[in-house]
C-alpha atoms as a PDB file:
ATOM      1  CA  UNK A   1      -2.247  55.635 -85.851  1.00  0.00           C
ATOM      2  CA  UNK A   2      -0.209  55.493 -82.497  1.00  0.00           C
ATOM      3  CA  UNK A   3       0.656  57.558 -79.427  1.00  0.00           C
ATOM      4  CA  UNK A   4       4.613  57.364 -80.744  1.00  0.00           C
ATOM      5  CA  UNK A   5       3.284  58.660 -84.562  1.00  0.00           C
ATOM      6  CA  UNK A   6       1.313  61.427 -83.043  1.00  0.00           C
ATOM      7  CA  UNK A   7       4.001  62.648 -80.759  1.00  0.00           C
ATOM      8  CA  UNK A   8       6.613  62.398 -83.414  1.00  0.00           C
ATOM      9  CA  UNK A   9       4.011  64.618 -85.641  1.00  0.00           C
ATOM     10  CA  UNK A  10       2.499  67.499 -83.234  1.00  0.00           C
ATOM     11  CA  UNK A  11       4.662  69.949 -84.431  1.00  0.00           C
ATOM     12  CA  UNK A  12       3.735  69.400 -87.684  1.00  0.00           C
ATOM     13  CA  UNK A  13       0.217  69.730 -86.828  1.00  0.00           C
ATOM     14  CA  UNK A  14       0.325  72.643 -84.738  1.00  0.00           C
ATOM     15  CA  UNK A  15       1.941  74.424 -88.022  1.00  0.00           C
ATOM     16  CA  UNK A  16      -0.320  73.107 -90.128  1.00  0.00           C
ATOM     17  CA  UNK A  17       1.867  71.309 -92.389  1.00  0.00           C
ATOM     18  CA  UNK A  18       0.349  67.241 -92.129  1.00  0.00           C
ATOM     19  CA  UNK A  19      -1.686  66.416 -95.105  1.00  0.00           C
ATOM     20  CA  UNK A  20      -5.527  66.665 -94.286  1.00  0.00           C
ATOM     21  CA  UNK A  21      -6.105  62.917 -93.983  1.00  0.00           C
ATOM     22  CA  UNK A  22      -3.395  62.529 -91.971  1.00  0.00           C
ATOM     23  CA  UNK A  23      -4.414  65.740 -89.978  1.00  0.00           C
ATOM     24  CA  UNK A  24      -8.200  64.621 -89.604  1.00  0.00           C
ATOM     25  CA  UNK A  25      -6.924  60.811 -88.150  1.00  0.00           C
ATOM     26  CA  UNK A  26      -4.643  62.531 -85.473  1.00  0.00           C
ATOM     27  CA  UNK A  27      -7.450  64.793 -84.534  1.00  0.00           C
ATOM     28  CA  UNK A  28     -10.001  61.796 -83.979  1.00  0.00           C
ATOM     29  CA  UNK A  29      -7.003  59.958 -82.378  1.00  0.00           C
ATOM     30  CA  UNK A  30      -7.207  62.859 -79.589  1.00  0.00           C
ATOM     31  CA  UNK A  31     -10.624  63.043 -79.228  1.00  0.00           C
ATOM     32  CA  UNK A  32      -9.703  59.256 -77.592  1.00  0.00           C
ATOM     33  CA  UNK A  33      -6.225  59.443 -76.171  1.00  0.00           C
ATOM     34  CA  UNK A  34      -6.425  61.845 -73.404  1.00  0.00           C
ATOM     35  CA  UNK A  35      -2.256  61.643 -72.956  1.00  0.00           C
ATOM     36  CA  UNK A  36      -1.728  62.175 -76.123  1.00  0.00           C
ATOM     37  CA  UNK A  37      -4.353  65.244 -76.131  1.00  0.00           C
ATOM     38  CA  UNK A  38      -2.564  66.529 -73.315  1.00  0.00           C
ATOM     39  CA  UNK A  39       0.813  66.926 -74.332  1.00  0.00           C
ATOM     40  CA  UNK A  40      -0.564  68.386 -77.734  1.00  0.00           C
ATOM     41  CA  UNK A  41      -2.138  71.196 -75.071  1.00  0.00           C
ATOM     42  CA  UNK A  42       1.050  71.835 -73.490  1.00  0.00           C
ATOM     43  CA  UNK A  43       2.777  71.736 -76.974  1.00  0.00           C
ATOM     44  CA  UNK A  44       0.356  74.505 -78.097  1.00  0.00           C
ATOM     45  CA  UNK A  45       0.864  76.569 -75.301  1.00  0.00           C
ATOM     46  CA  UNK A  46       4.578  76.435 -75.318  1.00  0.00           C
ATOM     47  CA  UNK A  47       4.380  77.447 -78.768  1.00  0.00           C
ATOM     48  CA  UNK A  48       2.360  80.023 -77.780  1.00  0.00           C
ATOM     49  CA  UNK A  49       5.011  81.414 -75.512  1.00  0.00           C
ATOM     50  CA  UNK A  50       7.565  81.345 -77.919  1.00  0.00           C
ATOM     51  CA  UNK A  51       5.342  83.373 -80.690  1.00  0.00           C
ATOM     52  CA  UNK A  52       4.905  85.965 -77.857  1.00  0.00           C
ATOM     53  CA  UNK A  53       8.818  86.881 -77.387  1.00  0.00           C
ATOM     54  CA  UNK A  54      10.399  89.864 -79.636  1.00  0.00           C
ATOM     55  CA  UNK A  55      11.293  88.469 -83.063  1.00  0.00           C
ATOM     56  CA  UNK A  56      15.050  88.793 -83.028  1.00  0.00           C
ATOM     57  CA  UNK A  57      16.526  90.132 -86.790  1.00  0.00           C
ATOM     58  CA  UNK A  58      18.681  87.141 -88.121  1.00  0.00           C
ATOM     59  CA  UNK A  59      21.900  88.548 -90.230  1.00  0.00           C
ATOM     60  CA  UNK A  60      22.273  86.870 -93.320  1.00  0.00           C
ATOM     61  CA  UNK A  61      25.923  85.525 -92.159  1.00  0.00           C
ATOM     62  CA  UNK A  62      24.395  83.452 -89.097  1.00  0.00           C
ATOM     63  CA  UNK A  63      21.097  82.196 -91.868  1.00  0.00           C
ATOM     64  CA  UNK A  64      23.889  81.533 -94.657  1.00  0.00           C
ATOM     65  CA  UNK A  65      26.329  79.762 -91.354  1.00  0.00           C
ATOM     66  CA  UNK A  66      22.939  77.912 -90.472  1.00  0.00           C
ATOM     67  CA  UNK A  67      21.917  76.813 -93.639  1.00  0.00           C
ATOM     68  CA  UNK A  68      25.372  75.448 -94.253  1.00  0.00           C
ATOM     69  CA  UNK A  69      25.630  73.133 -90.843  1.00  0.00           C
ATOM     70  CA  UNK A  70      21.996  72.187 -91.932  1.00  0.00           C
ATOM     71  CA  UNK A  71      23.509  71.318 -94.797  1.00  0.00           C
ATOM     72  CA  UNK A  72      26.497  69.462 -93.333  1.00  0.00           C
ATOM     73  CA  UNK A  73      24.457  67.561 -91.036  1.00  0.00           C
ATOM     74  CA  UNK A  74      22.424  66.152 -93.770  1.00  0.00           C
ATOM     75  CA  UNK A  75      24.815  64.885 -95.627  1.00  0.00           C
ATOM     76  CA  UNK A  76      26.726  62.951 -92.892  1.00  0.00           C
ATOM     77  CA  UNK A  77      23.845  61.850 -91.328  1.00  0.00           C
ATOM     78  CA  UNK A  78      23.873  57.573 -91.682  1.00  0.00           C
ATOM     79  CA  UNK A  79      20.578  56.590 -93.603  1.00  0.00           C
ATOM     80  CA  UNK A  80      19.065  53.239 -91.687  1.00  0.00           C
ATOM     81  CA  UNK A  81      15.375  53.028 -93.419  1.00  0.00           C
ATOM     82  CA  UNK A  82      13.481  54.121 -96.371  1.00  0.00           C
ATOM     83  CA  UNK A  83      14.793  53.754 -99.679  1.00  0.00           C
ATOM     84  CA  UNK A  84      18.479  54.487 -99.078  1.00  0.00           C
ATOM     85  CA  UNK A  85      18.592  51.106 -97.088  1.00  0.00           C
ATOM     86  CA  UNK A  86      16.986  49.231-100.228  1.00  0.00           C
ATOM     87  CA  UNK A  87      19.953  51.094-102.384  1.00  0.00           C
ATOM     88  CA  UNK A  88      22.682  50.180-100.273  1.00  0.00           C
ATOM     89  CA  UNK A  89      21.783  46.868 -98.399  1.00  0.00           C
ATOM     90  CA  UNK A  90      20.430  44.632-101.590  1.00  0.00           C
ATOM     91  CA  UNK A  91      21.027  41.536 -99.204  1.00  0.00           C
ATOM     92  CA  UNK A  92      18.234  42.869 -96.850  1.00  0.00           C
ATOM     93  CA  UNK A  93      16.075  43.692 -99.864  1.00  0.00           C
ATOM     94  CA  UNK A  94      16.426  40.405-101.298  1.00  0.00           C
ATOM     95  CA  UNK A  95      15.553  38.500 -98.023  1.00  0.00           C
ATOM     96  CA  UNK A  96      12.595  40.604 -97.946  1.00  0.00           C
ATOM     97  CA  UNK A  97      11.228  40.740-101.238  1.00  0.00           C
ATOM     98  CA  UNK A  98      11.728  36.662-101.128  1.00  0.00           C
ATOM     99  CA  UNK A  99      12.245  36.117-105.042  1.00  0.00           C
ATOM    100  CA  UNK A 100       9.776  34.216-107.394  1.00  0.00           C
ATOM    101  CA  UNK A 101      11.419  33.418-110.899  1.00  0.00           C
ATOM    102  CA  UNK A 102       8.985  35.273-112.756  1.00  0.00           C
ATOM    103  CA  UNK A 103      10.304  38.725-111.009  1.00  0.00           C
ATOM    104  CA  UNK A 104      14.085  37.362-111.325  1.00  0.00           C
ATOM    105  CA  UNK A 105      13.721  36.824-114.860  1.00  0.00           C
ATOM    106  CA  UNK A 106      11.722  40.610-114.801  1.00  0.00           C
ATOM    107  CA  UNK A 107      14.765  42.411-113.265  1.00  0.00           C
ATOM    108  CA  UNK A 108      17.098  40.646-115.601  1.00  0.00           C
ATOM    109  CA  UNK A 109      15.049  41.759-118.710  1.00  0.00           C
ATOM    110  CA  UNK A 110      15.366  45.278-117.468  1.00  0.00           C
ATOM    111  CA  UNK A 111      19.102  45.471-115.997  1.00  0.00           C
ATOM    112  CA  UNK A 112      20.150  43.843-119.617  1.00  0.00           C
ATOM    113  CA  UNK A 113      17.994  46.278-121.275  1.00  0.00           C
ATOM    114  CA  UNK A 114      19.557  49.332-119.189  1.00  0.00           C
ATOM    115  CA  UNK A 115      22.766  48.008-120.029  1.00  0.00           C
ATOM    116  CA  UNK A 116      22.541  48.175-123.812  1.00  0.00           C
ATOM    117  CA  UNK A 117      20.495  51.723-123.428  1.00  0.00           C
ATOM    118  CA  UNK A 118      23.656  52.449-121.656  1.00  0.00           C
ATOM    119  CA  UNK A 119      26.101  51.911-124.106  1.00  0.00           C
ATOM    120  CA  UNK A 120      24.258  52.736-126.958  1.00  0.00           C
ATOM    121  CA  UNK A 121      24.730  56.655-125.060  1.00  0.00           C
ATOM    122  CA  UNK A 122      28.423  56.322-124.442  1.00  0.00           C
ATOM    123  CA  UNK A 123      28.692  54.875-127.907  1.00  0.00           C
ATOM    124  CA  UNK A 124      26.528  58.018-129.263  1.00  0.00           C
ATOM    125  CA  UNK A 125      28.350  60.667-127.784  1.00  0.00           C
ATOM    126  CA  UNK A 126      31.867  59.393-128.490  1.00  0.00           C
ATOM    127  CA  UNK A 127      33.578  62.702-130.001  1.00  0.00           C
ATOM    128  CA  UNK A 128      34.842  61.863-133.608  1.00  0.00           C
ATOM    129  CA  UNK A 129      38.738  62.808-134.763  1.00  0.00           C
ATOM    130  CA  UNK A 130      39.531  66.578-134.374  1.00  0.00           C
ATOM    131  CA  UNK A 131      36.155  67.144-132.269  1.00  0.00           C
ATOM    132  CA  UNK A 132      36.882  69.284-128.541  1.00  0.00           C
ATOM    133  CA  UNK A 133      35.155  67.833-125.984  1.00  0.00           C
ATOM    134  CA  UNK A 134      34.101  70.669-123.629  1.00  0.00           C
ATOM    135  CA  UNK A 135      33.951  69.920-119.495  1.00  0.00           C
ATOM    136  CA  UNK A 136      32.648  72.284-116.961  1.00  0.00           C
ATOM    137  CA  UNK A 137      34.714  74.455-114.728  1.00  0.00           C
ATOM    138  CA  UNK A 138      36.116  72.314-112.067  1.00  0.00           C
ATOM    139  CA  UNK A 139      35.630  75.102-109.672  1.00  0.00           C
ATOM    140  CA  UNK A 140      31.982  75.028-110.323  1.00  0.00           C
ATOM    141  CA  UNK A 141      31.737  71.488-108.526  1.00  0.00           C
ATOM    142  CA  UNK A 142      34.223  71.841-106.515  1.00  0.00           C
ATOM    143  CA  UNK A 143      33.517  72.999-102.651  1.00  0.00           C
ATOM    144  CA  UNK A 144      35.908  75.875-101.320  1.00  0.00           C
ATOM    145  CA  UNK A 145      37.432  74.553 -97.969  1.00  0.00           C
ATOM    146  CA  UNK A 146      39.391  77.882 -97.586  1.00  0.00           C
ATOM    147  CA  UNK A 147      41.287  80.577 -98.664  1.00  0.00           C
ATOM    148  CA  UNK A 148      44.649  80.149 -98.937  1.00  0.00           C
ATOM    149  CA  UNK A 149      46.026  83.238 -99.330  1.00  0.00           C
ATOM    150  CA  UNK A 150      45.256  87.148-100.543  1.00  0.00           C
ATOM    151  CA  UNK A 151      47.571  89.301-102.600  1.00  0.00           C
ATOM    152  CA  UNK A 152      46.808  92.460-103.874  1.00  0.00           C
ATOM    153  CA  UNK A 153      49.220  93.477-106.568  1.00  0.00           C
ATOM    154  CA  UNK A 154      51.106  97.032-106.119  1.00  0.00           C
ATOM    155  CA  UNK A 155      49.141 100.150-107.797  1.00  0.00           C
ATOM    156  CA  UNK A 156      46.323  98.169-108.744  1.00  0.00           C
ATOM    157  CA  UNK A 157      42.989  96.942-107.927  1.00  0.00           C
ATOM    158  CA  UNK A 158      43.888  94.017-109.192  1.00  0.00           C
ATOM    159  CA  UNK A 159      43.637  90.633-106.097  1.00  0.00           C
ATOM    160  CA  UNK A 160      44.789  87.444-106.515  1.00  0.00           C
ATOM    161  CA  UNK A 161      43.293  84.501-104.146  1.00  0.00           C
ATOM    162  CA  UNK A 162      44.509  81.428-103.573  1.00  0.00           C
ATOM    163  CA  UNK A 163      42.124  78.737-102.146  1.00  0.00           C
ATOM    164  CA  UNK A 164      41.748  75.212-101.400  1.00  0.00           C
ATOM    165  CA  UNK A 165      39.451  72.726-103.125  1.00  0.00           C
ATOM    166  CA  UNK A 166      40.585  69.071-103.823  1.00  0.00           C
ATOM    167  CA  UNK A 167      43.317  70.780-104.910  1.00  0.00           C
ATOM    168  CA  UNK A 168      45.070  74.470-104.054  1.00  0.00           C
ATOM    169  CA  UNK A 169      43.773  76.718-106.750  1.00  0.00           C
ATOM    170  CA  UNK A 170      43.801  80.454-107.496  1.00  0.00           C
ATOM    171  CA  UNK A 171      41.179  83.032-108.770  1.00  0.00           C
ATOM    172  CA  UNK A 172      42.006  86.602-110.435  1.00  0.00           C
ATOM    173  CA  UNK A 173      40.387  89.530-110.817  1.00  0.00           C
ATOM    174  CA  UNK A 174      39.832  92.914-109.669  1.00  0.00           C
ATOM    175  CA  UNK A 175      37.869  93.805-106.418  1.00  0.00           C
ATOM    176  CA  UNK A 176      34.930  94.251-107.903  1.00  0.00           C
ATOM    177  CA  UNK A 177      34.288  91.015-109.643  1.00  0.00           C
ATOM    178  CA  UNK A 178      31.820  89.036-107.750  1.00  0.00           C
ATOM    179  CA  UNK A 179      33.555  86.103-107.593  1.00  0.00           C
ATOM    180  CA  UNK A 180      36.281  88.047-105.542  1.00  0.00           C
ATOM    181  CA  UNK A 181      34.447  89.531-103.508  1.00  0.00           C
ATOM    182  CA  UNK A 182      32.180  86.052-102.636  1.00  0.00           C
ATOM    183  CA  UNK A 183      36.075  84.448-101.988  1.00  0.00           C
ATOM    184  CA  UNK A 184      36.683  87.552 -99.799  1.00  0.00           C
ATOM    185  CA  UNK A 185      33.647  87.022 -97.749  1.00  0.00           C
ATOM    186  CA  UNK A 186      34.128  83.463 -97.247  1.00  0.00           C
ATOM    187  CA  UNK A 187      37.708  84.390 -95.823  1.00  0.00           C
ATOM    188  CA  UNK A 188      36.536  86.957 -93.459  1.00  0.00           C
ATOM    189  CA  UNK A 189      33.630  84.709 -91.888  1.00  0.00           C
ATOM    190  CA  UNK A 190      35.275  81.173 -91.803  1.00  0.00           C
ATOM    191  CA  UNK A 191      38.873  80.597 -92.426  1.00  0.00           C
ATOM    192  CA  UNK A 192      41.147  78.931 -90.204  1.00  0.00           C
ATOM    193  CA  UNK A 193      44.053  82.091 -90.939  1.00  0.00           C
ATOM    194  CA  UNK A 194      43.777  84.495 -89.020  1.00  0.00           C
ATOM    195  CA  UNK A 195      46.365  86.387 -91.224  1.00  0.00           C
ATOM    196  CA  UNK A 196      43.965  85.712 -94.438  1.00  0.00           C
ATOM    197  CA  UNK A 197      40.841  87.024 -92.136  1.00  0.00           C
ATOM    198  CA  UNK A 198      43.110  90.401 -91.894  1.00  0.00           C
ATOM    199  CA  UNK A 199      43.487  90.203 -95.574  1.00  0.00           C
ATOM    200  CA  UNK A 200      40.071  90.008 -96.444  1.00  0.00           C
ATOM    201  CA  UNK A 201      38.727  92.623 -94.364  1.00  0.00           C
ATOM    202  CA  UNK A 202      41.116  95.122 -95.150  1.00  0.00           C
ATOM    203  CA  UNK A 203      39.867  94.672 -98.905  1.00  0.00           C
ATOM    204  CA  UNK A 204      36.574  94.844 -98.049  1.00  0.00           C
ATOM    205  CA  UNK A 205      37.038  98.080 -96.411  1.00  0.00           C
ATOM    206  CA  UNK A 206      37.531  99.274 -99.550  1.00  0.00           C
ATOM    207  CA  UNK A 207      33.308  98.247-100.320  1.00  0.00           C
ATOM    208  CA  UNK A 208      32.106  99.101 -97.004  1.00  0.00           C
ATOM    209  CA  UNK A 209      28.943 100.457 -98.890  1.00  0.00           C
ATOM    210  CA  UNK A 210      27.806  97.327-100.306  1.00  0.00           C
ATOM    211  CA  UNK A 211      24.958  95.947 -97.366  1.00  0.00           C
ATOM    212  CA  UNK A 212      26.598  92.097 -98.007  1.00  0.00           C
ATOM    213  CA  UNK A 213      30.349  93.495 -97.133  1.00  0.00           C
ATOM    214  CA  UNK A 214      29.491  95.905 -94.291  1.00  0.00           C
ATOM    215  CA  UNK A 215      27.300  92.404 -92.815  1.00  0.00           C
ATOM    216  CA  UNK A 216      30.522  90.857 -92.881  1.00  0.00           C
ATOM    217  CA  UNK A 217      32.038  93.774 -91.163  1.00  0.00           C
ATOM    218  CA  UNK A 218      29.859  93.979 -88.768  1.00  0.00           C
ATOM    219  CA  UNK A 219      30.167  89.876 -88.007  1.00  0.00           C
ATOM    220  CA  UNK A 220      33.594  90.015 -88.046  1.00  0.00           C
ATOM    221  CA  UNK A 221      33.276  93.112 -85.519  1.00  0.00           C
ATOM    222  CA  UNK A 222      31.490  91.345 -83.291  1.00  0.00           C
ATOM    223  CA  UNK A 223      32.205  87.873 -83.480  1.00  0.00           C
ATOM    224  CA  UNK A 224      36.025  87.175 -84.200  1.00  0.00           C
ATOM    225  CA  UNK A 225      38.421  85.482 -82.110  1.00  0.00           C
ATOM    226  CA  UNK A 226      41.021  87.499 -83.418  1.00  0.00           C
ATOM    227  CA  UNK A 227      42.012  91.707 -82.159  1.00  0.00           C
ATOM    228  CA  UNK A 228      43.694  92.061 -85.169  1.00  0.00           C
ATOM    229  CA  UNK A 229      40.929  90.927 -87.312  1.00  0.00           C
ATOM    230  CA  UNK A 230      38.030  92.940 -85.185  1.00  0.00           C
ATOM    231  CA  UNK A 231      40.585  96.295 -85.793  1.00  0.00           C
ATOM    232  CA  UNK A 232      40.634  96.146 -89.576  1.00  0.00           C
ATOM    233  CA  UNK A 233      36.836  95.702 -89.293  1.00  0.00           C
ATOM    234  CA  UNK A 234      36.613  98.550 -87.630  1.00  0.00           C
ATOM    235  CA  UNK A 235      38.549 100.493 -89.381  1.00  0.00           C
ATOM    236  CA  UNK A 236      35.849  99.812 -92.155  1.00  0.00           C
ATOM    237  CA  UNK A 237      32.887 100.547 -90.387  1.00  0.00           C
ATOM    238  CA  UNK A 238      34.313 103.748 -88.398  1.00  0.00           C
ATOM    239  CA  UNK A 239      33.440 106.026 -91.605  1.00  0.00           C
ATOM    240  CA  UNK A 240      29.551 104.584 -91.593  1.00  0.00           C
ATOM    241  CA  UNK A 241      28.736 105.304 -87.755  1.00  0.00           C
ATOM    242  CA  UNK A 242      26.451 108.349 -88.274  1.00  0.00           C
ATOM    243  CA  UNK A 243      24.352 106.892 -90.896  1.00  0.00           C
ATOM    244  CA  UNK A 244      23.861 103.544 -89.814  1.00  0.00           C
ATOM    245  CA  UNK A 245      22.645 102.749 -86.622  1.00  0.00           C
ATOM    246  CA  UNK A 246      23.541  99.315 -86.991  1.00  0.00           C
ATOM    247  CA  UNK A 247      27.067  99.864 -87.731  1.00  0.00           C
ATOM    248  CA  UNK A 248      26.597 102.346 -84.351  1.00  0.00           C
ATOM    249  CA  UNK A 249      25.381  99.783 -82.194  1.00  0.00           C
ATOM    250  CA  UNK A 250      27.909  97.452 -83.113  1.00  0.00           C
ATOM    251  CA  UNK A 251      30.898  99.876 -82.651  1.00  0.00           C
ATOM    252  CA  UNK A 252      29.087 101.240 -79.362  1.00  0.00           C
ATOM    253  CA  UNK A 253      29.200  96.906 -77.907  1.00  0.00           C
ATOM    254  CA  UNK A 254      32.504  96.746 -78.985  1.00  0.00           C
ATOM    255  CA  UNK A 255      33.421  99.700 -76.967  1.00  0.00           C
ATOM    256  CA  UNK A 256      31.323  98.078 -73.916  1.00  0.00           C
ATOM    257  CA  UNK A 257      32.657  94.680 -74.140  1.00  0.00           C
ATOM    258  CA  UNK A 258      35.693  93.538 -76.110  1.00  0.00           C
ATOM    259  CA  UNK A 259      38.021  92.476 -73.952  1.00  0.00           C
ATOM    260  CA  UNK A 260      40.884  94.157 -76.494  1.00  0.00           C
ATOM    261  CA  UNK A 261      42.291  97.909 -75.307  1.00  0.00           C
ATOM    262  CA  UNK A 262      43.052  98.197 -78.844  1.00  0.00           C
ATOM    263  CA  UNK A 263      39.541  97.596 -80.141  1.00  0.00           C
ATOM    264  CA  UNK A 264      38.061  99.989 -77.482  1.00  0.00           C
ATOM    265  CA  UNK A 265      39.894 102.742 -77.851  1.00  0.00           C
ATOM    266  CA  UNK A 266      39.179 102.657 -81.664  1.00  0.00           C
ATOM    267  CA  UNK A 267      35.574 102.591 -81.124  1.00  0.00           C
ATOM    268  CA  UNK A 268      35.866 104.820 -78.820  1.00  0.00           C
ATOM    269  CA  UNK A 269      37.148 107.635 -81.266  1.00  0.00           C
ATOM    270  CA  UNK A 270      34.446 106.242 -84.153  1.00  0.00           C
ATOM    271  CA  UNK A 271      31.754 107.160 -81.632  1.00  0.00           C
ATOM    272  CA  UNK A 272      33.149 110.843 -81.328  1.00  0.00           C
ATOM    273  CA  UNK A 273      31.708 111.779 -84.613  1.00  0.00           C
ATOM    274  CA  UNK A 274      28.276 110.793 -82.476  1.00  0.00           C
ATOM    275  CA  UNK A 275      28.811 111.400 -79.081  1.00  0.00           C
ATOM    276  CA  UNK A 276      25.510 113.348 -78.985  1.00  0.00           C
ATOM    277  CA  UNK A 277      23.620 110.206 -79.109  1.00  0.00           C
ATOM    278  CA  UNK A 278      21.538 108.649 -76.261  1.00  0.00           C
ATOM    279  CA  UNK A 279      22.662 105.433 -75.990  1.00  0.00           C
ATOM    280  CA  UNK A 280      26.167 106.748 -76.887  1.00  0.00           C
ATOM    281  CA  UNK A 281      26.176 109.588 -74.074  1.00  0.00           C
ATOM    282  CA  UNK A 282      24.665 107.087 -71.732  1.00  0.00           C
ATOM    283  CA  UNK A 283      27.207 104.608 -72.253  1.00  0.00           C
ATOM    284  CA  UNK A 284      30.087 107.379 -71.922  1.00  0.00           C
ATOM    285  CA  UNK A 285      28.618 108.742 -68.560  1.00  0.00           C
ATOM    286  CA  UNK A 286      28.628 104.834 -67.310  1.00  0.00           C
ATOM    287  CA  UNK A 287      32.441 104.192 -68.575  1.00  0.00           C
ATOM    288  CA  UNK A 288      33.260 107.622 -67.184  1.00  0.00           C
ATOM    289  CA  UNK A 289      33.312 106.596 -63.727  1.00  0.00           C
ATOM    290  CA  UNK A 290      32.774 102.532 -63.728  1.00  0.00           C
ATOM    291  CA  UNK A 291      35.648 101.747 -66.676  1.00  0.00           C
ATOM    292  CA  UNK A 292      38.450 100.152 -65.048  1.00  0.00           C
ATOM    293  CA  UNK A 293      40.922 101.512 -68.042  1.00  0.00           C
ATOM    294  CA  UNK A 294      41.960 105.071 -67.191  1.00  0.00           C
ATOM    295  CA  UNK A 295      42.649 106.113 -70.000  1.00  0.00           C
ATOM    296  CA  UNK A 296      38.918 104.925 -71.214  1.00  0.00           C
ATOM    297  CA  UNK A 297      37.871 107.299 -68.451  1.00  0.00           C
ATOM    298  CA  UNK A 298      39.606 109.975 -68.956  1.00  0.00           C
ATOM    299  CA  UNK A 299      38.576 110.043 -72.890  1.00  0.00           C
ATOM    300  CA  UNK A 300      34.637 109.896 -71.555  1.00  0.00           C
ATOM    301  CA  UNK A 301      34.936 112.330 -69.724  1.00  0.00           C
ATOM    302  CA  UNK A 302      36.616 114.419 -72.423  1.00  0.00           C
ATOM    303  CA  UNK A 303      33.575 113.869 -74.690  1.00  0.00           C
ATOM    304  CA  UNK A 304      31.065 114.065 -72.055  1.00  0.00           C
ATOM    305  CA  UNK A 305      32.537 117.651 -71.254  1.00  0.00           C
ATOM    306  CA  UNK A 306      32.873 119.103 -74.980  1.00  0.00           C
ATOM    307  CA  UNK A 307      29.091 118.206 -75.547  1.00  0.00           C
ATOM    308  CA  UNK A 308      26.352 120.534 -75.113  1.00  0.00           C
ATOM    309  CA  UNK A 309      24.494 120.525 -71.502  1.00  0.00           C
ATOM    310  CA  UNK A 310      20.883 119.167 -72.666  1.00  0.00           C
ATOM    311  CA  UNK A 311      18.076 121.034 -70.074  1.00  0.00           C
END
């Protein structure tokens, strides 16, 4: 075991995830490497530090948006050692392993046995005259790369979606079939239109109830680009002020900080059915005299007057 292995491992060991043997060598390796002892101390206390800070609540949207660059990264990450450079560099592994006949002759025994196994199976499962031979769903390999477009038809529930795989494709159903909603939340979080982001959170308006939609309301709130996009949110989430505070404290930091007069005003009216509340009142005092939009102003003060007088 070396410095470079132990600080390459530390954080591993400080979460107690290394194997014991492995654990118990870089242990005794401290005991005689005071450097490498050292930064293991100042690893420990920054850890320390960090498990002393207020544990911030992680939405599901930016754990499902992590998990997916995780995922991303991983599989566009270049391989260069293990096995995958065995699999995919045989030159290398041939130089290497430096041949004897007797293992030549092995691997030829077994690549001329896996080649009659293997058509022995393809032979087997030939389907016979008038047989169907069933596939699986394309859809259910395929990756979604976006929606497309949203149509609800006229006097229905009914939604069609059109999305993008290898190929365009289109889903139907009504809005309360899982896989439209799961296409509906996809478009509201991360697709390029911002027309088809409008689409899909006007529809989910219409479930505002279920926790998974109003997180997507709430992101979409909060987080998107587009004024048009943040409105229709919203417009969801205006009806759920009182009994969610999260849903509150969303619409109350939209009406402190978008930079849209559109998106202010309407969270300024969704906080009237609340305007009794601390952090509300306290923000409406503050925008009362410090808002630079007069009519934002005026509208505080409005509120601010037709509440009670607290003694």
């Amino acid at each position: 075991m070396n410095c470079e292995w132990v600080k390459e491992n530390v954080t591993l060991y400080l979460y107690n995830e290394l194997a014991d043997d492995a654990r118990h060598e870089l242990e005794q390796h401290l005991g005689r490497c005071k450097d490498c002892d050292a930064e293991v101390a100042e690893v420990r206390q920054l850890h320390e530090k960090m498990n002393a800070l207020p544990q911030l609540e992680v939405t599901p949207n930016l754990l499902a948006s992590a998990r997916m660059s995780l995922q991303e990264a991983l599989e566009t990450t270049e391989q260069k050692n293990g096995w995958l450079r065995f699999a995919f560099d045989p030159m290398h592994w041939l130089q290497q392993m430096r041949f004897s006949p007797a293992l030549a002759a092995v691997i030829f025994i077994v690549g001329f046995g896996g080649g009659i196994a293997t058509m022995y199976r393809t032979a087997s499962h030939q389907p016979t005259e008038g047989q169907t031979v069933v596939t699986q769903d394309r859809r259910s390999e395929a990756s979604i790369a976006g929606i497309r477009s949203i149509t609800q038809e006229p006097g229905s529930d009914k939604v069609q979606i059109q999305y993008d795989s290898t190929i365009p494709e289109k889903y139907q159903g009504s809005i309360s079939d899982p896989k439209v909603q799961e296409l509906l939340l996809m478009a509201s979080r991360s697709n390029y239109n911002s027309g088809v982001r409008i689409d899909s959170v006007d529809l989910l308006n219409k479930k505002a109830d279920d926790p998974q939609v109003r997180e997507a309301l709430i992101y979409a709130l909060r987080y998107d680009s587009n004024p048009g996009v943040r409105l229709k949110a919203l417009e969801g989430l205006s009806g759920l002020v009182k009994q969610d505070i999260r849903v509150r404290n969303a619409v109350l930091e939209a009406l402190l900080n978008d930079n849209n007069p559109g998106v202010r005003t309407g969270a300024l009216r969704a906080l009237e059915a609340v305007k009794a509340d601390t952090s509300v009142r306290q923000a409406l005092q503050q925008l009362s005299t410090e808002d630079p939009s007069t009519y934002i102003r005026t509208e505080s003060k409005r509120l601010l007057a037709s509440m009670p007088h607290i003694y």
